[in-house]
N, C-alpha and C. Protein backbone atom coordinates (compact mmCIF):
# COMPACT_ATOMS: atom_id res chain seq x y z
N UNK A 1 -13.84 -11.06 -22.37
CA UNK A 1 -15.01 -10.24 -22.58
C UNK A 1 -14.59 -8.83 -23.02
N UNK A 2 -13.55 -8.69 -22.32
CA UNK A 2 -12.73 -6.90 -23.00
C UNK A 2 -12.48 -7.33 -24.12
N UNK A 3 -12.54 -6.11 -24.90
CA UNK A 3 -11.68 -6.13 -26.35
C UNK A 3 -10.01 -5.76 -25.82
N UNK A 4 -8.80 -6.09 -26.87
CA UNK A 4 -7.72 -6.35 -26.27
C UNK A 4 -7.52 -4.64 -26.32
N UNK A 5 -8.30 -3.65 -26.76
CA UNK A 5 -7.56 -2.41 -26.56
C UNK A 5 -8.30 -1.77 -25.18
N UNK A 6 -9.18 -2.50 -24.74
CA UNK A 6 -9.54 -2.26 -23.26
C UNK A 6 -8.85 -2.54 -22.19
N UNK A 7 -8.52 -3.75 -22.60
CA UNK A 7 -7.64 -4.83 -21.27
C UNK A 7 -6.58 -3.95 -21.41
N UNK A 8 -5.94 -3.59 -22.79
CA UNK A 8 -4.43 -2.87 -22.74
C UNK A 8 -4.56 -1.45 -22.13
N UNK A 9 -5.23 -0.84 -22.19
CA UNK A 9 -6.11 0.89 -20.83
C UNK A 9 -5.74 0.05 -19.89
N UNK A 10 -6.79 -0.76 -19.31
CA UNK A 10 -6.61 -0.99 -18.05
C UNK A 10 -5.33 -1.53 -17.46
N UNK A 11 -4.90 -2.44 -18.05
CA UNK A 11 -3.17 -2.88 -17.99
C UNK A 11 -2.08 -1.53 -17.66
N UNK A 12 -1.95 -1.09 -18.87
CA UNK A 12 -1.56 0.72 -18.54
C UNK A 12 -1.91 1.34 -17.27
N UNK A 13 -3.13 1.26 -17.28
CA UNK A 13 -3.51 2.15 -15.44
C UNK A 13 -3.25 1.46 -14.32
N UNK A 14 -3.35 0.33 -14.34
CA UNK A 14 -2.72 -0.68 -12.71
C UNK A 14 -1.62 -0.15 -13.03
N UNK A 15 -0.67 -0.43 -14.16
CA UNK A 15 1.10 -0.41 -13.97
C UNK A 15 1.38 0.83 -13.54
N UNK A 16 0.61 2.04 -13.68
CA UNK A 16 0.70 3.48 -13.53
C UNK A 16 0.18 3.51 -12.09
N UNK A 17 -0.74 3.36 -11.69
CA UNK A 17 -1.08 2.58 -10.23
C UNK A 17 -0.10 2.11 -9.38
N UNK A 18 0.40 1.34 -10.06
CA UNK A 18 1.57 0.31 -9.12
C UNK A 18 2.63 0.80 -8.90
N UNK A 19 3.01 1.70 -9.98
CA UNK A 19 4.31 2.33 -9.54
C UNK A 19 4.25 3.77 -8.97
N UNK A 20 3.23 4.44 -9.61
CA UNK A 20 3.34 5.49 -8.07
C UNK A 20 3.10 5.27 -6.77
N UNK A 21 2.76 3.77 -6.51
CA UNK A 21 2.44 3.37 -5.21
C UNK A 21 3.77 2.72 -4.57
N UNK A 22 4.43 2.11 -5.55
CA UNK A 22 5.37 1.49 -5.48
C UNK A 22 6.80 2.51 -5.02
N UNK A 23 6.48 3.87 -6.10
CA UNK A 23 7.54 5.02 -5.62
C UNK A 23 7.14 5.57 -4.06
N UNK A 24 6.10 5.83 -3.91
CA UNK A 24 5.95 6.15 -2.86
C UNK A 24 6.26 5.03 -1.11
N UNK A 25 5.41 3.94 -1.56
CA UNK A 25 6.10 3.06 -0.44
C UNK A 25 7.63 3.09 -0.35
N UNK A 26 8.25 3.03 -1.25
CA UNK A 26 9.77 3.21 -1.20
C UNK A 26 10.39 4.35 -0.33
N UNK A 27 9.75 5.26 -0.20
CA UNK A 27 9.95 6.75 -0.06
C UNK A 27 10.25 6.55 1.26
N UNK A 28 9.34 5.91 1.46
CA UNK A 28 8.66 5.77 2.97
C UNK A 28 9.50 5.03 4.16
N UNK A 29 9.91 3.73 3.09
CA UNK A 29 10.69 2.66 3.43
C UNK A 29 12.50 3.37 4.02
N UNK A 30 12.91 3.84 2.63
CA UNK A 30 14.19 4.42 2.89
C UNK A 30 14.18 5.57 4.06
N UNK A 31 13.22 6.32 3.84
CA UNK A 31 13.60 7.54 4.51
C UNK A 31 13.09 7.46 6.35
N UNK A 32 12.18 6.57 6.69
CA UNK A 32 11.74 6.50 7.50
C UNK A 32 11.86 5.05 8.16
N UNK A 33 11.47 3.91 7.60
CA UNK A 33 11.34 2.69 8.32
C UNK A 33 12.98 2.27 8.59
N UNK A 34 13.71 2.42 7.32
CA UNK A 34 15.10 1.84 7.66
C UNK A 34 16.02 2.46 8.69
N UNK A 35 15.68 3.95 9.13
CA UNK A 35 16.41 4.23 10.36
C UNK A 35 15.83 3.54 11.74
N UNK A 36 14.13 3.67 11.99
CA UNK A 36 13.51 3.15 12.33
C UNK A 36 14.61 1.24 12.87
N UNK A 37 14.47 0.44 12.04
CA UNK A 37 15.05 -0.39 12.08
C UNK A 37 16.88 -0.62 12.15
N UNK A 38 17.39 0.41 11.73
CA UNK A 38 18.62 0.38 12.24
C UNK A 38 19.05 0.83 13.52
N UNK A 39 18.13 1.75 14.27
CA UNK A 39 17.69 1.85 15.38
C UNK A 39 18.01 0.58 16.36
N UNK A 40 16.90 -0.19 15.75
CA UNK A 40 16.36 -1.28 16.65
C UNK A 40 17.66 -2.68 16.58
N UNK A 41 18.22 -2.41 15.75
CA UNK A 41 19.62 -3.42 15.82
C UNK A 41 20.45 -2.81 16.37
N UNK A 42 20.77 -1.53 16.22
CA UNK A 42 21.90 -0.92 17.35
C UNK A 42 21.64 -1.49 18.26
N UNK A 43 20.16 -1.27 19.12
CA UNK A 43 20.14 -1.64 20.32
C UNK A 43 20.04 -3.25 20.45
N UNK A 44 19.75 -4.16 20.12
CA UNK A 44 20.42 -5.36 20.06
C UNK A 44 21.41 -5.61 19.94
N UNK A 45 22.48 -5.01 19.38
CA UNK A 45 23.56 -5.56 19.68
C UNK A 45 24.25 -4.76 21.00
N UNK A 46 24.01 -3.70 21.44
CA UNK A 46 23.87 -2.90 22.76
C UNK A 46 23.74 -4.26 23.66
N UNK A 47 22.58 -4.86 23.53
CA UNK A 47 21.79 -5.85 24.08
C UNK A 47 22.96 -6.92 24.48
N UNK A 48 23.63 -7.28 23.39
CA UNK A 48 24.44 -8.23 24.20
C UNK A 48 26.03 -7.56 24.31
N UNK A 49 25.91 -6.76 23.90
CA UNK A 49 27.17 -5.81 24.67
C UNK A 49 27.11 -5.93 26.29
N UNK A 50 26.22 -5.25 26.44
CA UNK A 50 25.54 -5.23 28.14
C UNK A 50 25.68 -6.61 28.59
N UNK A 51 25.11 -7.95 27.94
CA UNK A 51 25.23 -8.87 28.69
C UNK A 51 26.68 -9.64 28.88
N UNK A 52 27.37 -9.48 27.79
CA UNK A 52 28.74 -9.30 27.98
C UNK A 52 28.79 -11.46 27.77
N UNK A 53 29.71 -11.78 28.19
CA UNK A 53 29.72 -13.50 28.57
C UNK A 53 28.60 -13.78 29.74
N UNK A 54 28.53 -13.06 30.59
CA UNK A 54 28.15 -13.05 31.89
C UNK A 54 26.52 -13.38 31.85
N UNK A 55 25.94 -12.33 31.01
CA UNK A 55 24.46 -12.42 31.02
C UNK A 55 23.85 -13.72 30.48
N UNK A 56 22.41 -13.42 31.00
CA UNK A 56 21.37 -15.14 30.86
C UNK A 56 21.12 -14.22 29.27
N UNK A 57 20.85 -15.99 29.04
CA UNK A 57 19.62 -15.59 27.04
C UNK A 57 18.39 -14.94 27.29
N UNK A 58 17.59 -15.16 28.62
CA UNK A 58 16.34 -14.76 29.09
C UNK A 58 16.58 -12.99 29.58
N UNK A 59 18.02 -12.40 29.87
CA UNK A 59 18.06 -10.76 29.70
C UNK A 59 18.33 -10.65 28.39
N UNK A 60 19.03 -11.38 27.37
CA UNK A 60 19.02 -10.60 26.14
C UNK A 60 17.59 -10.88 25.65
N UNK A 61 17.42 -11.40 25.68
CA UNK A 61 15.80 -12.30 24.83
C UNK A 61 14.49 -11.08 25.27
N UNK A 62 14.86 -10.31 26.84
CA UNK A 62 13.94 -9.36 26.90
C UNK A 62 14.66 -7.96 26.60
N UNK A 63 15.43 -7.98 26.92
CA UNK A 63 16.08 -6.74 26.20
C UNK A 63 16.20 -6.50 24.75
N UNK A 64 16.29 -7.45 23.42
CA UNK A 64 16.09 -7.74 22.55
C UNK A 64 14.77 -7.33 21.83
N UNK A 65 13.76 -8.03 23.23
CA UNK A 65 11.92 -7.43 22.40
C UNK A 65 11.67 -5.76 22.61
N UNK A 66 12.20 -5.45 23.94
CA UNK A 66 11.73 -4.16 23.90
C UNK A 66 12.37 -3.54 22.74
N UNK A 67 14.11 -3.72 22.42
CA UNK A 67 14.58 -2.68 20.89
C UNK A 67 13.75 -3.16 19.82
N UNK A 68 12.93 -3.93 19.72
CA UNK A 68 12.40 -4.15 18.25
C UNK A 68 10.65 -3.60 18.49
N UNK A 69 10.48 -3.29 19.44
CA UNK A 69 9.14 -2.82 20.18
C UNK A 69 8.78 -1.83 18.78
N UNK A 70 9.57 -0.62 18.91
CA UNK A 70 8.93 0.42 17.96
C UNK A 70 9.16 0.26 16.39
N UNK A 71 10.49 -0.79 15.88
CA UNK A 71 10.09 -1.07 14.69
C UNK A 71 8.74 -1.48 14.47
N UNK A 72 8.16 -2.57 15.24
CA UNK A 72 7.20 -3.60 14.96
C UNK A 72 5.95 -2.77 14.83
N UNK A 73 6.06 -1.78 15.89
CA UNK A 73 4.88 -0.84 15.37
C UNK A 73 5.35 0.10 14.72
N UNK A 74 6.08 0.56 14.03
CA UNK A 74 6.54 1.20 12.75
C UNK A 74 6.12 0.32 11.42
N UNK A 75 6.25 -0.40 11.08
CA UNK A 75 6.00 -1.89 10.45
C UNK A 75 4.39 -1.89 10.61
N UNK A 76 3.86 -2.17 11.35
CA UNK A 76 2.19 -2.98 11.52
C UNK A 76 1.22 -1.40 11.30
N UNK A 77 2.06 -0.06 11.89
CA UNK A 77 1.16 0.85 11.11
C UNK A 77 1.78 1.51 9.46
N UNK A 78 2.59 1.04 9.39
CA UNK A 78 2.98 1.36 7.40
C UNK A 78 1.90 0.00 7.17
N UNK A 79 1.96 -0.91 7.55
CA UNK A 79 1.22 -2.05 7.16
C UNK A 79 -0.64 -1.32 6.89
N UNK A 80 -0.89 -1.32 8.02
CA UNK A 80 -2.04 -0.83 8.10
C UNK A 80 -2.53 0.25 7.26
N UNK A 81 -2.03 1.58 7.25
CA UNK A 81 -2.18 2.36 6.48
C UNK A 81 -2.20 2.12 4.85
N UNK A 82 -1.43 1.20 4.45
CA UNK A 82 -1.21 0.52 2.74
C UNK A 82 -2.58 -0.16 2.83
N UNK A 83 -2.53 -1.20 3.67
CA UNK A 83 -3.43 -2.05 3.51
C UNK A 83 -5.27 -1.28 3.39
N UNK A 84 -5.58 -0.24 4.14
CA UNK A 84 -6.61 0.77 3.93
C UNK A 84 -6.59 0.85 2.56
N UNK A 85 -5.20 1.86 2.16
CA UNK A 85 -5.26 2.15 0.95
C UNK A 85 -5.79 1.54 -0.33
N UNK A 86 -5.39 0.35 -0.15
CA UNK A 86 -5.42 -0.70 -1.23
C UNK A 86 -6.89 -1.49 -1.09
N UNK A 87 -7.48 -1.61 0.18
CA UNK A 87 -9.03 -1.36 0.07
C UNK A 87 -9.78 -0.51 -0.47
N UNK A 88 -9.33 0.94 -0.08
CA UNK A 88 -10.31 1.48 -0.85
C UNK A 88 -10.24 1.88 -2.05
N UNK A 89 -8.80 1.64 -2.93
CA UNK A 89 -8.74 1.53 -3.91
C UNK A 89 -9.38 0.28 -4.58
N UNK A 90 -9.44 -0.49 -4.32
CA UNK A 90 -10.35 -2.52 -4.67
C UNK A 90 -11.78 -1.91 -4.70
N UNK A 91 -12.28 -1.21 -3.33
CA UNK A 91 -13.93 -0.69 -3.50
C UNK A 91 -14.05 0.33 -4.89
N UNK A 92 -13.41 0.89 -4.65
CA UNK A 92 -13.58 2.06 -6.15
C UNK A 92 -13.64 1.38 -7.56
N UNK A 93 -12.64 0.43 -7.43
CA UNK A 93 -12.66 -0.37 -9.29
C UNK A 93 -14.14 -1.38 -8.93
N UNK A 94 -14.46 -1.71 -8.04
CA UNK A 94 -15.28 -2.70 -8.14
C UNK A 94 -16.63 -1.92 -8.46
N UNK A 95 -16.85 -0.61 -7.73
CA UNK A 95 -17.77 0.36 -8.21
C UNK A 95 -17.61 0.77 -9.44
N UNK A 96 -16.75 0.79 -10.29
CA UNK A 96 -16.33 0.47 -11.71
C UNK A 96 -16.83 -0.60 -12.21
N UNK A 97 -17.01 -1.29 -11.78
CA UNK A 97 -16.93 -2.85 -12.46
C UNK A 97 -18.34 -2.74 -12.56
N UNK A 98 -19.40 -2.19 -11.41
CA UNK A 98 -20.77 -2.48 -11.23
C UNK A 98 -21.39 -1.76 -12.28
N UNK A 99 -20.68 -0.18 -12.48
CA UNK A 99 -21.41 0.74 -13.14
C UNK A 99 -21.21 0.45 -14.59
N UNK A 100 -20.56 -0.26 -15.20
CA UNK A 100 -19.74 -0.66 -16.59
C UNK A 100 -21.39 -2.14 -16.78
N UNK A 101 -21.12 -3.05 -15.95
CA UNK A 101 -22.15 -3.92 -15.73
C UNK A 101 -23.45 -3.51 -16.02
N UNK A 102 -23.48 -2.42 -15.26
CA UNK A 102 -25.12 -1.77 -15.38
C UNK A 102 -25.74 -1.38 -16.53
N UNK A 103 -25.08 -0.79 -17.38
CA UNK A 103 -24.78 -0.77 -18.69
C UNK A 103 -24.99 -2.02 -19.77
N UNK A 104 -24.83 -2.81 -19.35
CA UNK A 104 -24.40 -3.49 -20.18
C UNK A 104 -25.78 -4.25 -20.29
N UNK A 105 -26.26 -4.37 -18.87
CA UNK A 105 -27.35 -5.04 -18.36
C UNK A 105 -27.80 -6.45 -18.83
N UNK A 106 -28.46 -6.95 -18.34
CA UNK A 106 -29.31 -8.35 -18.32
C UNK A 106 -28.97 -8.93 -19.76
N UNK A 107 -28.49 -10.06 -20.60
CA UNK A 107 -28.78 -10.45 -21.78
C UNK A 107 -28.33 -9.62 -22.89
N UNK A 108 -27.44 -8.68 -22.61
CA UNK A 108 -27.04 -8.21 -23.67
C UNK A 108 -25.35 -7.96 -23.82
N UNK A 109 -24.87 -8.91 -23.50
CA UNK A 109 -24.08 -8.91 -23.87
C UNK A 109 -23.03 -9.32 -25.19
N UNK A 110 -23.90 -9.59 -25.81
CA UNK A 110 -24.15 -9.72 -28.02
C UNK A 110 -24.11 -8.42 -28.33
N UNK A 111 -24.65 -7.18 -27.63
CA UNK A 111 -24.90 -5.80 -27.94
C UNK A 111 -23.80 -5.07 -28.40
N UNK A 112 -23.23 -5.12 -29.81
CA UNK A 112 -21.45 -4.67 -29.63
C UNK A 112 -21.39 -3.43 -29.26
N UNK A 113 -22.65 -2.18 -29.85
CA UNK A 113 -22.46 -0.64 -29.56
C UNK A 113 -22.48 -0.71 -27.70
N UNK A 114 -23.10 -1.68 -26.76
CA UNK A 114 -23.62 -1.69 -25.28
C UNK A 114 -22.30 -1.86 -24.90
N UNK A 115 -21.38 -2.82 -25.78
CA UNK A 115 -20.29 -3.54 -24.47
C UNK A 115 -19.22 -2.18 -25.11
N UNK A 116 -19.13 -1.75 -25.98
CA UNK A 116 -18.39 -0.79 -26.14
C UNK A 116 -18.58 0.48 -25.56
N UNK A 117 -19.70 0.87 -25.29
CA UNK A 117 -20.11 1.78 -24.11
C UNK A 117 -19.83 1.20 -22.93
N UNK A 118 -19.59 0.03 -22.54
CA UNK A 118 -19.87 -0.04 -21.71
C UNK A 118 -17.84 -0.17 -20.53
N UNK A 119 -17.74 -0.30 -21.96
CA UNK A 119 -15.98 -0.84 -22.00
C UNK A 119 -15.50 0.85 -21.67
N UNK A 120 -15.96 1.79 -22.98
CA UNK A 120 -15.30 3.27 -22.18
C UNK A 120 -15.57 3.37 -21.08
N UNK A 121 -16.68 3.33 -20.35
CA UNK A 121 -17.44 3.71 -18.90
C UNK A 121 -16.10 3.35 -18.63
N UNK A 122 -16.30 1.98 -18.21
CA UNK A 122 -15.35 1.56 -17.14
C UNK A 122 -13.72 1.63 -17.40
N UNK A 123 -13.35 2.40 -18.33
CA UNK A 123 -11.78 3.29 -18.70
C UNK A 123 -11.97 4.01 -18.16
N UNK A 124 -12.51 5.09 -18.75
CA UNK A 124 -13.01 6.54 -17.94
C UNK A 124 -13.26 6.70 -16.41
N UNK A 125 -13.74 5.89 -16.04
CA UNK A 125 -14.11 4.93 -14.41
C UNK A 125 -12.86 5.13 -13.94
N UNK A 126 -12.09 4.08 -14.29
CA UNK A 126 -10.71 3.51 -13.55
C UNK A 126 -9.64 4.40 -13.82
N UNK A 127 -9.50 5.30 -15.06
CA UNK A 127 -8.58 6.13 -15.14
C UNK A 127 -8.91 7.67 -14.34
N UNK A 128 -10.25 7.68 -13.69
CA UNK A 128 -10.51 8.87 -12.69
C UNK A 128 -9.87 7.73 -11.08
N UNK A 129 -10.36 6.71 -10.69
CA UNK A 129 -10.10 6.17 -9.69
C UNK A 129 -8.39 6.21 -9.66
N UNK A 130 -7.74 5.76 -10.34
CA UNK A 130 -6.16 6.45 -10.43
C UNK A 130 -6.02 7.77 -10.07
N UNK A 131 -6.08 8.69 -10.62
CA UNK A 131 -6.10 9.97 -10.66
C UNK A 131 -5.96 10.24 -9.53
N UNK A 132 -7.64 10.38 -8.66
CA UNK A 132 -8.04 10.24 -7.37
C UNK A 132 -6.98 9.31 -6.53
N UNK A 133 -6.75 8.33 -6.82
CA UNK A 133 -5.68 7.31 -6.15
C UNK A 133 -4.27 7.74 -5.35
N UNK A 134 -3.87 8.50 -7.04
CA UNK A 134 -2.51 8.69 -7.20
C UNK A 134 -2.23 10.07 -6.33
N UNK A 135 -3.57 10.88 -6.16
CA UNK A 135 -3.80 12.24 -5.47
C UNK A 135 -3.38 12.06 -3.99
N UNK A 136 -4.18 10.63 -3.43
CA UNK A 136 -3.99 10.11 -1.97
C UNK A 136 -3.22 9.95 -1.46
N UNK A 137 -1.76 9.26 -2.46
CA UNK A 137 -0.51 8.72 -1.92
C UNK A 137 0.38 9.48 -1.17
N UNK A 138 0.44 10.60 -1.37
CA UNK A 138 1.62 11.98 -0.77
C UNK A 138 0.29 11.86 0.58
N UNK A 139 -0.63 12.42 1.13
CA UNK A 139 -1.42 12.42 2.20
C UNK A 139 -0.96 11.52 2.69
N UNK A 140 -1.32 9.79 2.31
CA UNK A 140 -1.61 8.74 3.19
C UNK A 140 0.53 8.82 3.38
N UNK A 141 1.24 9.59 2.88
CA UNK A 141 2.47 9.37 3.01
C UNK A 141 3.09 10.35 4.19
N UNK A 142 2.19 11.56 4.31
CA UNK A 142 2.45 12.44 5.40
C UNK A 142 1.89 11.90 6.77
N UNK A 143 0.91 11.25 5.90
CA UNK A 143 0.15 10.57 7.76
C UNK A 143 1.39 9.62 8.33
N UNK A 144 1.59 8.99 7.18
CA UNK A 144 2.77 7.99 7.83
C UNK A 144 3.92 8.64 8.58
N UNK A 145 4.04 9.50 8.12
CA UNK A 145 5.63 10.19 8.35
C UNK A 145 5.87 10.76 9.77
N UNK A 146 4.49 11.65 10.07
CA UNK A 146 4.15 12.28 11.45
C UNK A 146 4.19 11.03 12.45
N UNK A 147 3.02 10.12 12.17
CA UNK A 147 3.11 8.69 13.01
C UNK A 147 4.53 8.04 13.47
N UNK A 148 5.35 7.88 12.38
CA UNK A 148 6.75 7.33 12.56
C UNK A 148 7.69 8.54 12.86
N UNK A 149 7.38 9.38 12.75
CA UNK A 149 8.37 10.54 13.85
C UNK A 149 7.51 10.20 15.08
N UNK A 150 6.36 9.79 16.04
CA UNK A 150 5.80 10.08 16.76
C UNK A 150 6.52 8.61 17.95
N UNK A 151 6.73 7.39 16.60
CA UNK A 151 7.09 6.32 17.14
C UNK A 151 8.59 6.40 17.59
N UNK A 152 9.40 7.12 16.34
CA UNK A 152 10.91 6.90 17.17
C UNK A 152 11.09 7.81 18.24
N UNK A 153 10.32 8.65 18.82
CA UNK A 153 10.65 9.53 19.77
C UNK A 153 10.55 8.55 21.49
């Protein structure tokens, strides 16, 4: 239904999308989750240091869950926080999608000047929802950061 120089905008703006999201999760990953998690294997292997030959599987097996305790919630809130993100980024294009639609309206989609109006809308649409998007990522990246200093302490 796009003309191919529409689909190719929008193609362009996800990939521009994806990778400042993509740079940023990374950011996040290296600088924060992987100490986070190297953390949590020190102390597993602590874990059976301590138990030595001597110890049961049932003290490493609980000594084991508590060191992985604060990765897991290091992990399930980076999880959480993306996963928001990427909702309300899905609500915004889809409010794109409606207002491009509206346009276009009932039976007219034969209308070539309608679908071509209707095709910028929803560029113009999605290349502000980026914008706005790409604005969020450093925020939703500080929230993370405070949280996961809050967890390894």
């Amino acid at each position: 239904m796009a003309s191919p120089a529409a689909q190719s905008q929008a193609n362009a703006l996800n990939a521009r999308m994806e990778g400042e999201a993509r740079t940023v999760i990374d950011e996040i990953d290296k600088a924060l989750i992987r100490p986070i998690l190297r953390s949590s294997y020190a102390c597993i292997v602590k874990c059976y240091d301590k138990a030595g030959k001597n110890g049961t599987s049932e003290q490493i097996d609980h000594c084991s869950r508590n060191c992985q305790a604060s990765a897991q919630q290091a992990q399930a809130m980076v999880q959480n926080e993306v996963g928001q993100f990427q909702n309300r980024l899905q609500r915004a294009m889809m409010q794109c999608q409606d207002e491009a639609q509206d346009i276009v309206g009932a039976g007219s989609s034969n209308d070539a000047r309608r679908m071509k109006k209707a095709e910028d809308a929803l560029i113009n649409c999605m290349s502000k929802t980026v914008d706005s998007h790409i604005g969020l990522l450093y925020p939703m990246k500080d929230r993370i950061s405070k949280e996961l200093k809050n967890i390894g302490k």
